[in-house]
Every structure is written in C-alpha cells, then in structure tokens.
Protein backbone atom coordinates (compact mmCIF):
# COMPACT_ATOMS: atom_id res chain seq x y z
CA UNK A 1 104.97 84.83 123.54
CA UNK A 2 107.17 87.94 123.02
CA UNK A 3 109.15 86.20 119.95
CA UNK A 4 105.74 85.30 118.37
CA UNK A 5 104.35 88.36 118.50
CA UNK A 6 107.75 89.89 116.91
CA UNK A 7 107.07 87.37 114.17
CA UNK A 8 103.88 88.25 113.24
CA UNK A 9 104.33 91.92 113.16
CA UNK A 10 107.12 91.44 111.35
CA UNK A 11 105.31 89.71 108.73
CA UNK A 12 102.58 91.85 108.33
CA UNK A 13 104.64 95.10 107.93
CA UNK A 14 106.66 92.92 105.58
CA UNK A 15 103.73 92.10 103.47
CA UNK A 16 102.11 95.91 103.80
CA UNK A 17 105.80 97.20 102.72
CA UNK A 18 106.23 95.08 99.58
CA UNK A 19 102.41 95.71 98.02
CA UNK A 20 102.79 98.87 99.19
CA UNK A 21 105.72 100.86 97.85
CA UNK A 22 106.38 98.50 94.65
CA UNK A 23 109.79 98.55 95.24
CA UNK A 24 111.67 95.43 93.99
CA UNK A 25 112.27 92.80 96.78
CA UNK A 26 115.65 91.94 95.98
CA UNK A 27 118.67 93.57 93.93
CA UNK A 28 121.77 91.37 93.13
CA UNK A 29 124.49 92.35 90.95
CA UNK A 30 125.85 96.27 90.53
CA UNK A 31 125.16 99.51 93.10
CA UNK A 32 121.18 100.89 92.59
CA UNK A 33 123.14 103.58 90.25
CA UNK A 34 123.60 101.73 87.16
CA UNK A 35 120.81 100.68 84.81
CA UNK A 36 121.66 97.24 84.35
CA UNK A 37 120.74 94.54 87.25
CA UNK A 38 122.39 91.09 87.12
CA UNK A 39 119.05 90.22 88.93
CA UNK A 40 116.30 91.80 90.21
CA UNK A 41 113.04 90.25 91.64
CA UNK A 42 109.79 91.92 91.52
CA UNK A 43 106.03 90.99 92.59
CA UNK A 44 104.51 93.82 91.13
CA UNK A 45 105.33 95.88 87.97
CA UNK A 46 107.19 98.86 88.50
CA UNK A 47 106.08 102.00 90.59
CA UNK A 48 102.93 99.83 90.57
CA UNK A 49 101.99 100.15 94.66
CA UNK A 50 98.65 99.48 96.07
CA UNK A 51 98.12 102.55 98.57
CA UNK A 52 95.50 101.21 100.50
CA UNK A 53 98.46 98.80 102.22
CA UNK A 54 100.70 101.48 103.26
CA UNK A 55 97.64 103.14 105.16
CA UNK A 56 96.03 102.25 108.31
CA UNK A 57 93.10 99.83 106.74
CA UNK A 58 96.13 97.56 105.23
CA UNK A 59 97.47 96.28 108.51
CA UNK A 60 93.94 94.72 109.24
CA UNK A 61 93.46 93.12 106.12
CA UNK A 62 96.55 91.89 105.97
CA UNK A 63 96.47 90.67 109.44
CA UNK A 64 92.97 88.68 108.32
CA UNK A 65 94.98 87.39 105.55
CA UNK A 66 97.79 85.92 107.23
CA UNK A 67 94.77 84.23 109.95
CA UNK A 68 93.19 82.98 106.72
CA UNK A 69 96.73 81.23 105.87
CA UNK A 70 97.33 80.04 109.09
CA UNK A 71 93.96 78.22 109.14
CA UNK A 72 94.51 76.70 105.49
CA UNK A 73 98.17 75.29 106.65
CA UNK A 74 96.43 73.64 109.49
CA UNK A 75 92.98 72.35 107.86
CA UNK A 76 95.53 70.64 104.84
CA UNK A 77 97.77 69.35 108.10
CA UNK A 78 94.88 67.66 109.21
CA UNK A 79 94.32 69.66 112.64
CA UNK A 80 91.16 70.47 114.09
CA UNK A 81 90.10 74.14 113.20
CA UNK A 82 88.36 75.14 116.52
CA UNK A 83 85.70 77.99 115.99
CA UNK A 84 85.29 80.73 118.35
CA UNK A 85 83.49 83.94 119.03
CA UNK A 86 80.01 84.58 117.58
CA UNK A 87 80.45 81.51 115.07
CA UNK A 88 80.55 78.46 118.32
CA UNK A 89 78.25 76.22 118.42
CA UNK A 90 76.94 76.23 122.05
C-alpha cells in the first residue's frame, strides 16, 4: 500500500509541477547557460504556467483527473467499473 500511495503522489505533484511552472520537461545537449539547446521538450509555450495548479485547488483536480484516467484504462481493458458512494444502485 505504502509504494502505491508514493506513486500516486508522485504523479500528481508531477503533473501540478509541469502545468504549473512552464518550465521545459527535459533539456539535452549544452549547460542551461547557453542559448542554443540540442533538444529541449516542452508541453506548454514558454513562461506560459497555469497558476491555479501550483495552488491548493490543483492537487484536487488533478487528483480527479488521474481517477478519470484510471477508470478509462480499465473500461477500454474490459473490467467492470464498480460504482460507489451516492451513485450505487441499492
């Protein structure tokens, strides 16, 4: 339980970190200082960060997100979805 817990928060501050700040996710080729990047790999324009993610509202919607995956990755594996809470049938 421990290591899947560590997983998912790892994920989510992953997530809230990247739409947050803006900040390329990966740099290859000479140190930050020069101009010129061999490679450089971005999922949002530059200096282009949503702020809602790095504040306290962002961890729950991102959280929601990733449960939205999860559910999607199971419905196309063909598992049963069980519903819960104030949504069950009974």
């Amino acid at each position: 339980m421990g290591l899947g817990f560590t997983l998912a928060l790892t994920a989510i501050g992953a997530v809230r970190e990247i739409l947050g700040s803006g900040h390329p996710v990966c740099r290859c080729g000479p140190p930050a200082r020069s101009e010129v990047q061999f490679m450089e790999l971005r999922l949002l324009p530059e200096n282009m960060g949503v702020l809602m993610m790095i504040l306290p509202p962002g961890g729950f919607l991102v959280a929601g997100l990733l449960v939205v995956v999860k559910r999607m990755i199971d419905v196309r594996a063909g598992k049963a979805v069980q519903i819960a809470g104030a949504h069950a049938a009974g």
